[in-house]
Protein backbone atom coordinates (compact mmCIF):
# COMPACT_ATOMS: atom_id res chain seq x y z
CA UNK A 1 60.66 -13.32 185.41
CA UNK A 2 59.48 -10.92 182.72
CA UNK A 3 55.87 -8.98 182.00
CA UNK A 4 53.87 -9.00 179.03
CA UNK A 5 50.80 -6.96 179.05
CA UNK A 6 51.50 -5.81 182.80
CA UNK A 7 51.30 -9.70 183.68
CA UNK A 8 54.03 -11.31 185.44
CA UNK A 9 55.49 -13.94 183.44
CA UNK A 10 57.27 -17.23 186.17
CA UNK A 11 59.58 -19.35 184.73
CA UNK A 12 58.00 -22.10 187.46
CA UNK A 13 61.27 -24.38 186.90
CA UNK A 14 60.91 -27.30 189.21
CA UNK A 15 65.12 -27.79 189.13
CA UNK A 16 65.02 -24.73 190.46
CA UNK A 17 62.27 -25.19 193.15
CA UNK A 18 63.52 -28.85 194.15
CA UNK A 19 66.96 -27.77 194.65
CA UNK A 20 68.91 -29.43 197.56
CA UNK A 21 72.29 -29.17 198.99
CA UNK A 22 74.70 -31.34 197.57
CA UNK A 23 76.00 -33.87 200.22
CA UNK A 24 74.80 -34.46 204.10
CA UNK A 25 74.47 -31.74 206.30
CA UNK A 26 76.87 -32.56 209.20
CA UNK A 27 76.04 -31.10 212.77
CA UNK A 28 72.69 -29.76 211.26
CA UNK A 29 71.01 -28.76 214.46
CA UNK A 30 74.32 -27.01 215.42
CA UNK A 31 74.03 -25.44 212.35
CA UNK A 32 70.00 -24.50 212.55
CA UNK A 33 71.11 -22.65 215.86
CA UNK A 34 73.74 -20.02 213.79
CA UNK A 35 71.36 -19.82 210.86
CA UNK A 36 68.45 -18.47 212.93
CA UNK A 37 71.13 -15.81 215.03
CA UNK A 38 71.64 -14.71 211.57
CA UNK A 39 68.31 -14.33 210.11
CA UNK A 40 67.14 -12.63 213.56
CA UNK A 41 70.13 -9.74 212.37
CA UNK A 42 67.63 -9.26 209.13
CA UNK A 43 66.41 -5.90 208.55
CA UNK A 44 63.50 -3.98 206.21
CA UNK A 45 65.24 -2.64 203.23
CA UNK A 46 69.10 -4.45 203.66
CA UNK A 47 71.36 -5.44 201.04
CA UNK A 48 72.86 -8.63 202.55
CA UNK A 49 75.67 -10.75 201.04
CA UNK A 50 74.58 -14.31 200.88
CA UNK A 51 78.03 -16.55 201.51
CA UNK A 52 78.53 -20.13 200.63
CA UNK A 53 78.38 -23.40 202.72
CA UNK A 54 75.38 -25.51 204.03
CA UNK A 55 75.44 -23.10 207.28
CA UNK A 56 74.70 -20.43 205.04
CA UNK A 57 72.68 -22.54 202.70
CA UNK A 58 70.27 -23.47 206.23
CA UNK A 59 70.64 -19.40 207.34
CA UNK A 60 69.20 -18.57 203.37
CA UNK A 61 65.61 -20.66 204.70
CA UNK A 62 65.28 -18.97 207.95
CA UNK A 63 66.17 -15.60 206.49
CA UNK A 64 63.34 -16.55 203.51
CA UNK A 65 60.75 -17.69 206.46
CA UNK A 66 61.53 -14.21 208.40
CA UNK A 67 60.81 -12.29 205.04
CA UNK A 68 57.63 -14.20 204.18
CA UNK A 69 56.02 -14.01 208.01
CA UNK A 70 57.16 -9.79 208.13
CA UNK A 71 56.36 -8.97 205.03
CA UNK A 72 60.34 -7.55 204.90
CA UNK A 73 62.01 -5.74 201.77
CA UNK A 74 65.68 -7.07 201.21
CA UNK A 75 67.84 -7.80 198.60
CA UNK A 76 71.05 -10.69 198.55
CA UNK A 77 73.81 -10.26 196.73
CA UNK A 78 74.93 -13.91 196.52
CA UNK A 79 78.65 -15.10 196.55
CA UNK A 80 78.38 -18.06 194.24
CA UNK A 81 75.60 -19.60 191.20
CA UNK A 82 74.06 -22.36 193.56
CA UNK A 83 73.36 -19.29 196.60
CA UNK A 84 72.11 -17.61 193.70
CA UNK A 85 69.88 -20.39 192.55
CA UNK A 86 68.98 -20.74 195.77
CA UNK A 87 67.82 -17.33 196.49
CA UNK A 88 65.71 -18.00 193.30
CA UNK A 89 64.43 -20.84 194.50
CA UNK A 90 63.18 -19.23 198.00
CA UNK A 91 61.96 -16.30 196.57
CA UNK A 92 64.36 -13.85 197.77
CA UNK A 93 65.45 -10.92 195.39
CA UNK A 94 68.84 -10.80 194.15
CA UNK A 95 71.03 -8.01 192.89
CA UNK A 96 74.41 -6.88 192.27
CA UNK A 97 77.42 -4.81 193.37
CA UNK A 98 77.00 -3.17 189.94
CA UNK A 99 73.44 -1.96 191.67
CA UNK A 100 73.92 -2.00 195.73
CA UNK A 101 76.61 -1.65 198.56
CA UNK A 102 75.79 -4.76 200.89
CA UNK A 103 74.98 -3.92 204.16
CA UNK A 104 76.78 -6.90 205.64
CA UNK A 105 77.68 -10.56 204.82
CA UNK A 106 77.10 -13.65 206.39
CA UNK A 107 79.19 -16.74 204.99
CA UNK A 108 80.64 -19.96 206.47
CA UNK A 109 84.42 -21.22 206.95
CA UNK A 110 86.17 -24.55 206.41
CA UNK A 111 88.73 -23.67 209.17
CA UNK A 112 89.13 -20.76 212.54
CA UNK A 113 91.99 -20.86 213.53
CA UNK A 114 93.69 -18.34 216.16
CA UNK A 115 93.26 -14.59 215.31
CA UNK A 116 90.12 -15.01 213.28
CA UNK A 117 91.92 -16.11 210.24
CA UNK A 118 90.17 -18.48 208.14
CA UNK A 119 90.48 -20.95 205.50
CA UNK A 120 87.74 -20.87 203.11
CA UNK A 121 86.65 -21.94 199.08
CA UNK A 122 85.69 -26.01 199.34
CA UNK A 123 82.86 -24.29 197.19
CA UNK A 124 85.18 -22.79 194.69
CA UNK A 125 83.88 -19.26 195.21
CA UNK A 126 86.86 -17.74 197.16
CA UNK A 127 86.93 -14.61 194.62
CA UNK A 128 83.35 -13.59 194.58
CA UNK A 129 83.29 -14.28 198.62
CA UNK A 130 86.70 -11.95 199.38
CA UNK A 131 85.18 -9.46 197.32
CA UNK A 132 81.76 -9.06 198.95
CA UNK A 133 83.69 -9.82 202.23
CA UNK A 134 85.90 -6.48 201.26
CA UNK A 135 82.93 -4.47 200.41
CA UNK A 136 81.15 -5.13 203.48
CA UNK A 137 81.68 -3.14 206.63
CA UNK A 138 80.48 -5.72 208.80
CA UNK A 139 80.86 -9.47 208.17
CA UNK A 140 79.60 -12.51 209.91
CA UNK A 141 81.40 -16.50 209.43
CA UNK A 142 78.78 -18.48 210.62
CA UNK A 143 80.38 -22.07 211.85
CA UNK A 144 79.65 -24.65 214.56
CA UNK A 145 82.34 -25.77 217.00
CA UNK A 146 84.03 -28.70 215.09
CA UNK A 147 85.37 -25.58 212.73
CA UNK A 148 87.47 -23.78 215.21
CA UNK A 149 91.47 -25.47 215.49
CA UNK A 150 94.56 -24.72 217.12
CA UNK A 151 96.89 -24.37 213.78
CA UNK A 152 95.11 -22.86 210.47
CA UNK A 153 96.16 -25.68 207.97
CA UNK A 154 95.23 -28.78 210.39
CA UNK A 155 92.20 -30.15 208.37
CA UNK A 156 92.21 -28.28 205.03
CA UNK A 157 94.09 -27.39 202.48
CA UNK A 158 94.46 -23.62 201.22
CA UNK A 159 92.51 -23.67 197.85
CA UNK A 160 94.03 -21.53 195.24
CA UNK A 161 92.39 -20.57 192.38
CA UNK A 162 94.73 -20.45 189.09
CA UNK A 163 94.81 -18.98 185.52
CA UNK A 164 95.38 -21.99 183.64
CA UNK A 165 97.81 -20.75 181.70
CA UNK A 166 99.95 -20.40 184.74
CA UNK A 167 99.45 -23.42 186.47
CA UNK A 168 103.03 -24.47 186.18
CA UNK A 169 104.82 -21.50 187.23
CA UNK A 170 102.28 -21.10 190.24
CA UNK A 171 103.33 -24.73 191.20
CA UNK A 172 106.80 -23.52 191.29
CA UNK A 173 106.26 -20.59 193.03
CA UNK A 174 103.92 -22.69 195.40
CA UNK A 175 106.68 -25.47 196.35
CA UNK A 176 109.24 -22.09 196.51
CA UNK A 177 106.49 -21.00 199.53
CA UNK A 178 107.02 -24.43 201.50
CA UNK A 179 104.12 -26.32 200.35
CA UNK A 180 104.06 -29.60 201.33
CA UNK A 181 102.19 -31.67 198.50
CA UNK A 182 99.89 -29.71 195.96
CA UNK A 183 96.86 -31.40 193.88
CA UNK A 184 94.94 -29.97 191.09
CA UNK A 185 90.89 -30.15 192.40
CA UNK A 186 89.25 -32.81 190.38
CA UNK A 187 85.62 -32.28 189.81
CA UNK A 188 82.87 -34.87 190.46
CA UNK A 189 80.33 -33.80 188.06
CA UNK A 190 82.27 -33.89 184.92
CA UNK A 191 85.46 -35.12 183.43
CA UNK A 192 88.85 -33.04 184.62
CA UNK A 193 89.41 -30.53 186.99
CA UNK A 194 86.89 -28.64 188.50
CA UNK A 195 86.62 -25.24 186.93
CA UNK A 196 85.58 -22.09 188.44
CA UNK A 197 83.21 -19.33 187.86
CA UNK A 198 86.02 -17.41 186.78
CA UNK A 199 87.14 -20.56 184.09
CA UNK A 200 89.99 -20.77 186.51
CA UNK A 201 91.58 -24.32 188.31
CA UNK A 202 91.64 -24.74 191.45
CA UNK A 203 94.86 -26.27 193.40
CA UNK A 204 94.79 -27.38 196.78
CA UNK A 205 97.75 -26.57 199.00
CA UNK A 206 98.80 -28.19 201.86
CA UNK A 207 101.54 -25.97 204.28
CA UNK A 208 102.58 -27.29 207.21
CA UNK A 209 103.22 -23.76 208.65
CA UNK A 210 101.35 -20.72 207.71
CA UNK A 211 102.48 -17.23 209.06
CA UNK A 212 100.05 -13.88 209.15
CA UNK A 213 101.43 -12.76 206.03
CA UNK A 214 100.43 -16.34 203.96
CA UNK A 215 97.69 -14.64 201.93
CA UNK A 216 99.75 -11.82 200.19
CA UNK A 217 102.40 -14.01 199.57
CA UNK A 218 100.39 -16.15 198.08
CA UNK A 219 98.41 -13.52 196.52
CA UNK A 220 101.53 -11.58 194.78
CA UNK A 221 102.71 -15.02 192.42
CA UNK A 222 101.82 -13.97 188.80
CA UNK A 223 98.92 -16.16 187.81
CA UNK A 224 97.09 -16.58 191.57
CA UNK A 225 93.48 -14.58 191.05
CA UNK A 226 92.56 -15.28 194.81
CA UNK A 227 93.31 -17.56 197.34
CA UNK A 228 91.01 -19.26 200.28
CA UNK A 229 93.35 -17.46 203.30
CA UNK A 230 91.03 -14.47 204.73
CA UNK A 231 93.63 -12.77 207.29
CA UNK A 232 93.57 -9.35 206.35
CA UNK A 233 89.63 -9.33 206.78
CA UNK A 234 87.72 -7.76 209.69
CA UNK A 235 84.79 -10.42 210.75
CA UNK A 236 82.77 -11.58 213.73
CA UNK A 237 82.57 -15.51 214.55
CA UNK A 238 79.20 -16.55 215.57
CA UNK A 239 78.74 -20.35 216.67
């Protein structure tokens, strides 16, 4: 947006407007249920942290239909380009944490396990999400039933994003940890691996043990810039 001659100026990009998530939506009316518990926490004048995931991505439209029926002032600080694009799309203001401490976060979760700790980053955004997560006194991971298991590393892999430069050291230091197989994250837009916000790789790990202590580990090899393990965060689970 921009003004000339105190007119608003709209870029009016259908992309934008038409956007979609990119795959199905599995347990969708599951999903619907935790978005609108989420949007009903909305207040006038919050700074919320917008996480990633099509839980999240469903929560965004009921937070945006709340706004638009109250008339509410709030601002999203998103954790990843498509959130951002679509907060754009919805009409939602954004910001920064160069402008505004979030209020709280809401963001979804690949895996629950016991404790509250989580796997997270199939989206690629696990920097930008522990971040926010970290600057957030209270935090909400939004997920429906088939999320929650017995043994954190069951389902999903612990995604790892990588300097590139270090790829083969962190592999060593990776297979040093226990890991059972690794795989570099191919992409399925484009040629190679994926690449992240950062200009990072991403490697997927596969452990078949993981103690409460996994994430600094982890965290502490020369070359890791964040990892999907969240176990030193405080959240709240809402299903």
């Amino acid at each position: 947006k921009n003004s000339v001659n105190g007119k608003q100026m709209i870029w009016n990009s259908k992309m934008i407007a038409q956007l979609e998530w990119s795959g199905d939506i599995i347990n969708r009316e599951q999903k619907q249920l935790v978005a609108d518990k989420i949007a009903a926490k909305v207040k006038n004048g919050q700074v919320i942290s917008a996480g990633s995931g099509s839980t999240a991505f469903l929560a965004l439209f009921s937070i945006a239909d709340r706004i638009r029926k109250e008339q509410l002032d709030v601002k999203f600080i998103p954790t990843s380009i498509e959130i951002a694009m679509t907060c754009s799309s919805l009409g939602l203001q954004l910001t920064s944490l160069l402008e505004n401490k979030p209020d709280w976060l809401f963001d979804g979760a690949d895996e629950v396990g016991p404790n509250n700790q989580l796997i997270k980053g199939r989206g690629g955004a696990m920097f930008q999400e522990k971040l926010l997560m970290n600057s957030c006194a209270v935090n909400y991971i939004i997920v429906d039933p088939s999320k929650i298991v017995d043994k954190l590393g069951s389902k999903f892999p612990v995604p790892i994003e990588v300097f590139p430069q270090s790829i083969l050291y962190v592999e060593s230091q990776l297979l040093a940890l226990g890991a059972a197989s690794l795989n570099l994250r191919p992409a399925k837009g484009k040629d190679g691996p994926v690449i992240t916000e950062n200009g990072n790789l991403i490697v997927d790990a596969w452990f078949d043990t993981i103690d409460s202590n996994f994430e600094l580990k982890i965290k502490s090899i020369t070359g890791v810039i964040e990892s999907g393990l969240f176990q030193q965060q405080k959240f709240e689970v809402l299903m």
